[in-house]
C-alpha atoms as a PDB file:
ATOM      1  CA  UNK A   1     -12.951  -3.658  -8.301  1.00  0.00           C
ATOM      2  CA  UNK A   2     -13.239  -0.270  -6.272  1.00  0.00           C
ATOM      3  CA  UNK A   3     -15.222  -0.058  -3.516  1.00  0.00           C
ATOM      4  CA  UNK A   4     -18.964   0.270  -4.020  1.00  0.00           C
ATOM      5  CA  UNK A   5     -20.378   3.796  -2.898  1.00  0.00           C
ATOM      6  CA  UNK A   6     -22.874   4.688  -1.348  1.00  0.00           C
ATOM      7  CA  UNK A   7     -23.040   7.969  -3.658  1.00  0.00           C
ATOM      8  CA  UNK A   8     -20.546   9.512  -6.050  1.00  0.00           C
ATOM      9  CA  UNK A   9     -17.138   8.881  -6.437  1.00  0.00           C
ATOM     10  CA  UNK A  10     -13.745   9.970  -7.871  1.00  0.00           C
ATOM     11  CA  UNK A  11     -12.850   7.987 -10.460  1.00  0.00           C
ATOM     12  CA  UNK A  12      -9.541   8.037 -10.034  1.00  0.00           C
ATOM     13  CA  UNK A  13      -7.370   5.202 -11.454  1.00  0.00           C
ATOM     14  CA  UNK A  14      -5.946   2.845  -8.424  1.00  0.00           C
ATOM     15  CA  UNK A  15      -2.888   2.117  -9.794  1.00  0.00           C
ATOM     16  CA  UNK A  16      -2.358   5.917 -10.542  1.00  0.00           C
ATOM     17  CA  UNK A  17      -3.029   6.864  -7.352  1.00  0.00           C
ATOM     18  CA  UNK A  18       0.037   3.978  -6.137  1.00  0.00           C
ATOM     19  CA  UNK A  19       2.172   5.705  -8.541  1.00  0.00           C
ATOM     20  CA  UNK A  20       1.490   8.843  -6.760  1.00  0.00           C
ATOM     21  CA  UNK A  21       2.239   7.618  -3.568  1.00  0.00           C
ATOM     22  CA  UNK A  22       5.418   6.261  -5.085  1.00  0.00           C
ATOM     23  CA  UNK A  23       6.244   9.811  -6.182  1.00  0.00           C
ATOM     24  CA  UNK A  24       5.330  10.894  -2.975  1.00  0.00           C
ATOM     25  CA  UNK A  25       7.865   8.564  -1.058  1.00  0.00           C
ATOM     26  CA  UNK A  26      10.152   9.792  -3.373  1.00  0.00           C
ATOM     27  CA  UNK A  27       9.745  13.437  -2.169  1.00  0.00           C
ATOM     28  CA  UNK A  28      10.008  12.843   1.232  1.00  0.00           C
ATOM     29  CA  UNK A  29      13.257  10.520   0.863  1.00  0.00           C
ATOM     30  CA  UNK A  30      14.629  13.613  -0.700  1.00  0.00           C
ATOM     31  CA  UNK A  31      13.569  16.747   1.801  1.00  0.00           C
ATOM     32  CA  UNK A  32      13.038  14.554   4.821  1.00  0.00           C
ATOM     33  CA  UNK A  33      15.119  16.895   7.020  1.00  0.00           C
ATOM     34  CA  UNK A  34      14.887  17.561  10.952  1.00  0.00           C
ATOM     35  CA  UNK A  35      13.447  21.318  10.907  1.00  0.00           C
ATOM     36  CA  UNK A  36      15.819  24.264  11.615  1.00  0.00           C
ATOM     37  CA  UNK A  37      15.925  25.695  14.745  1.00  0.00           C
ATOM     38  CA  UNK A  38      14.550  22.114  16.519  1.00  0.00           C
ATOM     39  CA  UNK A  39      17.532  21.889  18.211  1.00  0.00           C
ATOM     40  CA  UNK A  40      16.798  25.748  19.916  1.00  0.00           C
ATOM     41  CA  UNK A  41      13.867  24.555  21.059  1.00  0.00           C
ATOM     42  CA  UNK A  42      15.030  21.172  23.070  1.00  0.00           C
ATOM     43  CA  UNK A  43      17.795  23.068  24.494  1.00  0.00           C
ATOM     44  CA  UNK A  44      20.944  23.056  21.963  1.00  0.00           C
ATOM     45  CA  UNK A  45      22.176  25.402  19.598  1.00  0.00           C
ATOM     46  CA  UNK A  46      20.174  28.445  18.652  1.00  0.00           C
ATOM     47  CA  UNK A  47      18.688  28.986  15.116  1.00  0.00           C
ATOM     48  CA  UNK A  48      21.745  31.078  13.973  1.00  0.00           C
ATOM     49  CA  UNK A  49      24.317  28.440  15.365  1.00  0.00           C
ATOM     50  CA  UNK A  50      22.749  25.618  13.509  1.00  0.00           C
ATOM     51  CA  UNK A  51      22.585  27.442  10.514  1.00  0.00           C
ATOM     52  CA  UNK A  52      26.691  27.697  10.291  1.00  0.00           C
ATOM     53  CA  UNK A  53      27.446  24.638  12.862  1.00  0.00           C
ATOM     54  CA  UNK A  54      27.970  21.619  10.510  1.00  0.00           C
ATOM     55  CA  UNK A  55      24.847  18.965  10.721  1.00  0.00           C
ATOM     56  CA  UNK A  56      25.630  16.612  13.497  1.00  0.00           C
ATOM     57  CA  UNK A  57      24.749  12.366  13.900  1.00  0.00           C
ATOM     58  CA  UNK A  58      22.393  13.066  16.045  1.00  0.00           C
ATOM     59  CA  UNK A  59      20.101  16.025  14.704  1.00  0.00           C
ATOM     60  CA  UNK A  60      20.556  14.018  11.058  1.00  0.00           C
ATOM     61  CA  UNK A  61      17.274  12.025  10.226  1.00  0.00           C
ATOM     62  CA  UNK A  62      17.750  10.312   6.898  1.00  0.00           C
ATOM     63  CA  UNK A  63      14.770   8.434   5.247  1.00  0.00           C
ATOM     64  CA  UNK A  64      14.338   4.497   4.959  1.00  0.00           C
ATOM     65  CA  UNK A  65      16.247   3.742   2.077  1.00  0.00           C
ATOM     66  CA  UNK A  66      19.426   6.484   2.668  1.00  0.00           C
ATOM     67  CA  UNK A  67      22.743   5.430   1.673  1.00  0.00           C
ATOM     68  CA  UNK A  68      25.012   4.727   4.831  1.00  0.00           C
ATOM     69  CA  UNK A  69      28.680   3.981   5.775  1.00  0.00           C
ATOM     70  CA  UNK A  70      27.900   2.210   9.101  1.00  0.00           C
ATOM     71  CA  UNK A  71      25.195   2.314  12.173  1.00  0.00           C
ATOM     72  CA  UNK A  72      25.650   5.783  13.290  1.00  0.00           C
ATOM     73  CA  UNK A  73      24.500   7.108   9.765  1.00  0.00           C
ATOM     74  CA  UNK A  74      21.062   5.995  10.566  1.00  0.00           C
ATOM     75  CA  UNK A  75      18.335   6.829  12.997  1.00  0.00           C
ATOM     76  CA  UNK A  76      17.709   4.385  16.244  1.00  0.00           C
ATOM     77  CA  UNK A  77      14.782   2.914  14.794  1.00  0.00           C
ATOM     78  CA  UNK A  78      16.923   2.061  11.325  1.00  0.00           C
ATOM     79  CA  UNK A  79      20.184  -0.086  10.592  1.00  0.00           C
ATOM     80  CA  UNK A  80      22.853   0.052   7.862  1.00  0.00           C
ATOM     81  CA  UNK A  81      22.455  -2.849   5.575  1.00  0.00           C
ATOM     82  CA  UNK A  82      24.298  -3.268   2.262  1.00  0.00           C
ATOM     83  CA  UNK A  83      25.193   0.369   2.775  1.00  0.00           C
ATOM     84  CA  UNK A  84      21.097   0.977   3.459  1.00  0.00           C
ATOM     85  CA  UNK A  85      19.237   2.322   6.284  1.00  0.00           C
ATOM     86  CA  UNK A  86      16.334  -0.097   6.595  1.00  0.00           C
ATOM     87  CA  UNK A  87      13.628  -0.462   9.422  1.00  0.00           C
ATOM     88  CA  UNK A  88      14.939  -2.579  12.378  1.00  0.00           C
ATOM     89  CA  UNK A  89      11.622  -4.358  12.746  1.00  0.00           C
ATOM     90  CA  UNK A  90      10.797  -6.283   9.658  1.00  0.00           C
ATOM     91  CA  UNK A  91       9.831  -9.594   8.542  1.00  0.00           C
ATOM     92  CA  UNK A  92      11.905 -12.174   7.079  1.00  0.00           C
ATOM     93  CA  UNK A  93       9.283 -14.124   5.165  1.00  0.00           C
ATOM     94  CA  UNK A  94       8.363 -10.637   4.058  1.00  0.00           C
ATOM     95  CA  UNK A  95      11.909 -10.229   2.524  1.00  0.00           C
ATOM     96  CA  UNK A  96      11.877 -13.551   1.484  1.00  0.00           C
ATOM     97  CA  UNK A  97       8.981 -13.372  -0.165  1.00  0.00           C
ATOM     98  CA  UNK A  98       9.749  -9.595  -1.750  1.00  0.00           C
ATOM     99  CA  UNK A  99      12.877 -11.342  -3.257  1.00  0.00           C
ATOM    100  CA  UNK A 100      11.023 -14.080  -4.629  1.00  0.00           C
ATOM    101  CA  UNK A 101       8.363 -11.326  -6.322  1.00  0.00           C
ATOM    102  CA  UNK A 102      11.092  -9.441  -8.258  1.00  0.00           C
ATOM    103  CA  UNK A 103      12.574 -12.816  -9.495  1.00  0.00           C
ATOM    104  CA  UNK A 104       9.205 -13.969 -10.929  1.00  0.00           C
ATOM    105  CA  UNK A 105       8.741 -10.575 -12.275  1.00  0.00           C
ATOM    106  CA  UNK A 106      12.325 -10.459 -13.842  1.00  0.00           C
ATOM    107  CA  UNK A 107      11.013 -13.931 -15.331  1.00  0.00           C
ATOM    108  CA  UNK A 108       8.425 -12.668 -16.323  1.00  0.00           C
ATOM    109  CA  UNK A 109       5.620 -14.672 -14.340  1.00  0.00           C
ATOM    110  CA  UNK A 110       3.664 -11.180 -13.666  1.00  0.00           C
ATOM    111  CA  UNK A 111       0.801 -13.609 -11.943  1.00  0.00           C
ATOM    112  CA  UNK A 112       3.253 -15.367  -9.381  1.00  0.00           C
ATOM    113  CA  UNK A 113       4.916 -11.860  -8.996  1.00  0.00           C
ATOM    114  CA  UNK A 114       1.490  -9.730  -7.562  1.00  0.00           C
ATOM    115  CA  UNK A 115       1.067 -12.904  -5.723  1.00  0.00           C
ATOM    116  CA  UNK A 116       4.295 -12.911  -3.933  1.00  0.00           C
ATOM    117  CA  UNK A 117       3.521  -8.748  -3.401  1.00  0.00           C
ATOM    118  CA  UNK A 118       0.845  -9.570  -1.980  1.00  0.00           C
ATOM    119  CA  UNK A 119       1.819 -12.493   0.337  1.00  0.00           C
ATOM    120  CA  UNK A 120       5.070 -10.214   1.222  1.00  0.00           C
ATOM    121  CA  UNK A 121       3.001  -7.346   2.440  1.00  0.00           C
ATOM    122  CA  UNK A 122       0.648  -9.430   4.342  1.00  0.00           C
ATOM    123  CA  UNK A 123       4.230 -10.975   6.209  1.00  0.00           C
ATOM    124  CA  UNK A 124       4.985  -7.627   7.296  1.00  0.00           C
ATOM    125  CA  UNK A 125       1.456  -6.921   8.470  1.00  0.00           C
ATOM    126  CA  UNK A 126       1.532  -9.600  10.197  1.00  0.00           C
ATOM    127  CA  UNK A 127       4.617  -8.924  11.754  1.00  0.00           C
ATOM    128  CA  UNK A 128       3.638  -5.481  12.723  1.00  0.00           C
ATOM    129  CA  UNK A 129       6.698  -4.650  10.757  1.00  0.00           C
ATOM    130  CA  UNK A 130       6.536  -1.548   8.537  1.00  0.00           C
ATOM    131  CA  UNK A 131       6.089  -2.708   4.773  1.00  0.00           C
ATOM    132  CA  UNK A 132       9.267  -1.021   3.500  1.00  0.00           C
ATOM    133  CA  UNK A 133       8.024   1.920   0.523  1.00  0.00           C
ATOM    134  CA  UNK A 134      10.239  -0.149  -2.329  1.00  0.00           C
ATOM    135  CA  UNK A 135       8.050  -3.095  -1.949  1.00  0.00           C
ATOM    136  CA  UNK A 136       4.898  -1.029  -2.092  1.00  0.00           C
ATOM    137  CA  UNK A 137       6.076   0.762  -5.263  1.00  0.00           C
ATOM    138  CA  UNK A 138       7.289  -2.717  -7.103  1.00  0.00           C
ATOM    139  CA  UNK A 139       4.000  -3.742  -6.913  1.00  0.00           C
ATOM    140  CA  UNK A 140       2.739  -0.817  -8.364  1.00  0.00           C
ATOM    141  CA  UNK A 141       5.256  -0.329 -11.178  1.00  0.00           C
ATOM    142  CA  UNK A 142       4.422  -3.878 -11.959  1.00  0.00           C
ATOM    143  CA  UNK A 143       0.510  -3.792 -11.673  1.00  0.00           C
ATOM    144  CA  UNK A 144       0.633  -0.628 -13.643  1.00  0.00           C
ATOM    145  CA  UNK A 145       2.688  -2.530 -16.369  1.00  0.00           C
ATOM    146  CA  UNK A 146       0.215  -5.636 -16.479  1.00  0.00           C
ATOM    147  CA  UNK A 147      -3.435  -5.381 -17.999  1.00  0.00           C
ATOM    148  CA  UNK A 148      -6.423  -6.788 -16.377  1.00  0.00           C
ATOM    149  CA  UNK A 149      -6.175 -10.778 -16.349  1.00  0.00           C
ATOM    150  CA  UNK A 150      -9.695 -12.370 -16.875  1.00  0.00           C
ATOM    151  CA  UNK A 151      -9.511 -14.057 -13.486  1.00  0.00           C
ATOM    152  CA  UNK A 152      -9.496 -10.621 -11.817  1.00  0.00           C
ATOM    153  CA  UNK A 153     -12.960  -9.540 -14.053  1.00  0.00           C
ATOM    154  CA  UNK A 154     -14.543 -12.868 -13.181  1.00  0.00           C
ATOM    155  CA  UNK A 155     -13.791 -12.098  -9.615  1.00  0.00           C
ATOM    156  CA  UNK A 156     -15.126  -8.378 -10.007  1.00  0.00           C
ATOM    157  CA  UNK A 157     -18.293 -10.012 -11.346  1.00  0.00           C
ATOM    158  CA  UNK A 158     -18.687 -12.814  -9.090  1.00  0.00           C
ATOM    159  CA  UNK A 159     -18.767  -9.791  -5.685  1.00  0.00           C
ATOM    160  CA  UNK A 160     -21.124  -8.113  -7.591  1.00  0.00           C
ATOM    161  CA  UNK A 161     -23.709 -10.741  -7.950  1.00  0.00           C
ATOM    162  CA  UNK A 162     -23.188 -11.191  -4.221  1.00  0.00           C
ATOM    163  CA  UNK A 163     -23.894  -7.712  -3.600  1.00  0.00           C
ATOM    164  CA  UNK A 164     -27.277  -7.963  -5.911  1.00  0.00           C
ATOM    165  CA  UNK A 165     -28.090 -11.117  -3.707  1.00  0.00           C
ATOM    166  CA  UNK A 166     -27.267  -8.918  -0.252  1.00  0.00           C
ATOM    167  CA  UNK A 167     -24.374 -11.887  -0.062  1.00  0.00           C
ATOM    168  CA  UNK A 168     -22.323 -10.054   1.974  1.00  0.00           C
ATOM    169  CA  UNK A 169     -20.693 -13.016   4.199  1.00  0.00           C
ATOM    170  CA  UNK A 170     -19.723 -14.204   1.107  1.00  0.00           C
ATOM    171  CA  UNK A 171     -17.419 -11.137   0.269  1.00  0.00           C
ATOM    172  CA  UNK A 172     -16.169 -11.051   3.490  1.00  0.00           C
ATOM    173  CA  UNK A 173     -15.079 -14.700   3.735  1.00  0.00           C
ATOM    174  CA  UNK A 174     -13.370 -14.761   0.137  1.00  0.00           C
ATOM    175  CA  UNK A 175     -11.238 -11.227   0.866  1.00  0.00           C
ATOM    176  CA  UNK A 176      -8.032 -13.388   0.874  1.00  0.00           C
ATOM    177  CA  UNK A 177      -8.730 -14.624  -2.428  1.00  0.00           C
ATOM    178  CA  UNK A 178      -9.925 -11.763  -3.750  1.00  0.00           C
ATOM    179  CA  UNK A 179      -6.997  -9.751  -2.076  1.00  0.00           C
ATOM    180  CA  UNK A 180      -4.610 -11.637  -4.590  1.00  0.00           C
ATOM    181  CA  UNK A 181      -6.318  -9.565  -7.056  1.00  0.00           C
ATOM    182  CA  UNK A 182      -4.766  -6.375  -5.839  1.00  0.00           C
ATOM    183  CA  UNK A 183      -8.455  -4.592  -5.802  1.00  0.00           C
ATOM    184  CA  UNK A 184      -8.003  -0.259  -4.533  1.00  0.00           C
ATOM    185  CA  UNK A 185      -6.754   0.110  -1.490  1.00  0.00           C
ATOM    186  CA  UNK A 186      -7.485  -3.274  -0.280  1.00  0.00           C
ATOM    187  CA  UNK A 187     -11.791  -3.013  -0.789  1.00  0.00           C
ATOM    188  CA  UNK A 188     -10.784  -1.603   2.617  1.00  0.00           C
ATOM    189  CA  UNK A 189     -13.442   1.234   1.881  1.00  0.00           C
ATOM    190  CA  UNK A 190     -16.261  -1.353   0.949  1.00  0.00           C
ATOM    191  CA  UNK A 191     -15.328  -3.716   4.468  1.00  0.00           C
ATOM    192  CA  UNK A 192     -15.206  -0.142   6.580  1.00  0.00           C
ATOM    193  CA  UNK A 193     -18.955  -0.185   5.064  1.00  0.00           C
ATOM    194  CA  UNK A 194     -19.821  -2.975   5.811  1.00  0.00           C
ATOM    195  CA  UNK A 195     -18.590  -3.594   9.221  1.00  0.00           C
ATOM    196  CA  UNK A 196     -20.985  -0.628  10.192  1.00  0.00           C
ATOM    197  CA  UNK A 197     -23.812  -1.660   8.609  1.00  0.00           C
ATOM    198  CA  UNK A 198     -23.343  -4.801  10.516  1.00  0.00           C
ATOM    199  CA  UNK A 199     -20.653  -7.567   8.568  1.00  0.00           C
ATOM    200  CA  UNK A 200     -21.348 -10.518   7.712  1.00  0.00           C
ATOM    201  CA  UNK A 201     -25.486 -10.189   8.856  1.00  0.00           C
ATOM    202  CA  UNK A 202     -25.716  -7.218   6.668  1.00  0.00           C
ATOM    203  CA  UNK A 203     -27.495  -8.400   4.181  1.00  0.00           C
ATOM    204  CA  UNK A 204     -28.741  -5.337   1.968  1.00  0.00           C
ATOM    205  CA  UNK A 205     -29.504  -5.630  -1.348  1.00  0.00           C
ATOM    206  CA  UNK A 206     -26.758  -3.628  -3.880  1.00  0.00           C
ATOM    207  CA  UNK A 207     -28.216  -1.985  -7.326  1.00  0.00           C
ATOM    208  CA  UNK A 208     -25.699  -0.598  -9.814  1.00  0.00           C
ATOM    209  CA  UNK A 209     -25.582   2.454 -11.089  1.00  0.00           C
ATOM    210  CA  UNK A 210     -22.988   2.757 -13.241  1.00  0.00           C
ATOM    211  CA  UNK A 211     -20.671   0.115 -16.300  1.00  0.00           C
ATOM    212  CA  UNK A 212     -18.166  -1.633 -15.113  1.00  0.00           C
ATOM    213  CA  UNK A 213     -14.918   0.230 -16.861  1.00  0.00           C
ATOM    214  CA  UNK A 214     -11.699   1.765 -16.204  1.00  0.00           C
ATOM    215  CA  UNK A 215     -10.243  -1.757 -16.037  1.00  0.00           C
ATOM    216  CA  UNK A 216      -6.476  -1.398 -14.512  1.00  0.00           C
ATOM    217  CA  UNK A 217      -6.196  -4.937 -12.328  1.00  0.00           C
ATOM    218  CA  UNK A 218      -9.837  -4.944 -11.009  1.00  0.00           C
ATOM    219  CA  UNK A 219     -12.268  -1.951 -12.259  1.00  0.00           C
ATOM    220  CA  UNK A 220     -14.833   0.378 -11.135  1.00  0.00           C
ATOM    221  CA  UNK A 221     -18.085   0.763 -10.575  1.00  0.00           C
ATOM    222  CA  UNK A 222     -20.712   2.083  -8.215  1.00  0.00           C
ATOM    223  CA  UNK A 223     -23.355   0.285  -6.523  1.00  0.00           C
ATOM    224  CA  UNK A 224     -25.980   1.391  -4.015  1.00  0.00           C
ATOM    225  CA  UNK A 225     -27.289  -0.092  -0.960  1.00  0.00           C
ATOM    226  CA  UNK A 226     -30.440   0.570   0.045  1.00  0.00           C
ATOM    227  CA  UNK A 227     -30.631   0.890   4.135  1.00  0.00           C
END
């Protein structure tokens, strides 16, 4: 379910805004480049030099993700794996769990699959490990190539009874539940709200003013809390 609002709100679908910022990490694995003339400015070659000098290791910043031959074809903060630059910091029950994901998906258990997402992304949060961008757009290729299941609807429902009853320590408490759901960006705009207006001993009342539609994984709808 997107986060309630407090007004209006784009209505923009979540899962096309992930494939966007798939498409996005797509662009910037392609132009990612350190900017001409940088090296004039630290105290190398001038503009004109590094225009006709041939691109050295160390002024080369390749992208997460960038094919490599060895260590040296990767930035400090990345290391060549399986001919890959990945992050060094990571998270191996992140990995562990990302490989797990694309083998339920490749099975075909789409449920176990967002759940294994989900658990792998939490690993790396956890970790304080950057969530590496191909994990973030699996999940999104696969949630945008799964309807909504009527376990995520019942769960939609079931938040916005609570928010009719002002129940909001009951939304708080049950995020990791709900979180398995996959609901926009986390209902990290509805908890910013919240933990404002007080958390879990806010307790105003929510009125809806709009259908629940647009159902991709969890759906929309707008609901306003009067202060």
């Amino acid at each position: 379910m997107r986060a309630p609002s407090t007004g209006s709100a784009r209505s923009v679908g979540r899962w096309t805004r992930a494939a966007l910022v798939c498409a996005a990490l797509a662009t910037t694995a392609s132009t990612c480049q350190r900017p001409e003339g940088e090296g004039s400015m630290l105290g190398g070659t001038s503009e004109a030099e590094a225009q006709t000098a041939p691109e050295s290791d160390a002024t080369r910043r390749p992208p997460t993700g960038t094919t490599c031959g060895g260590r040296d074809d990767c930035p400090s903060d990345q290391v060549c794996v399986e001919s890959r630059c990945r992050h060094r910091d990571t998270s191996v029950a992140g990995e562990i769990l990302a490989s797990s994901a694309r083998a339920l998906a490749e099975a075909g258990d789409w449920e176990g699959a967002i759940e294994a997402y989900a658990d792998a992304t939490q690993a790396y949060e956890a970790a304080h490990a950057p969530v590496p961008a191909e994990l973030t757009c699996d999940q999104a290729t696969l949630m945008l190539s799964t309807a909504t299941t009527p376990e995520a609807r019942e769960a939609d429902l079931e938040r916005l009874r609570w928010f009719a009853e002002g129940n909001h320590a009951a939304v708080i408490d049950t995020m990791p539940d709900y979180l398995r759901h996959a609901p926009e960006a986390r209902f990290g705009h509805y908890l910013m709200m919240a933990a404002a207006c007080g958390g879990r001993e806010w307790t105003a009342k929510g009125r809806q003013f709009s259908d629940y539609e647009n159902a991709t994984g969890t759906s929309q709808v707008h609901v306003w809390f009067d202060m």
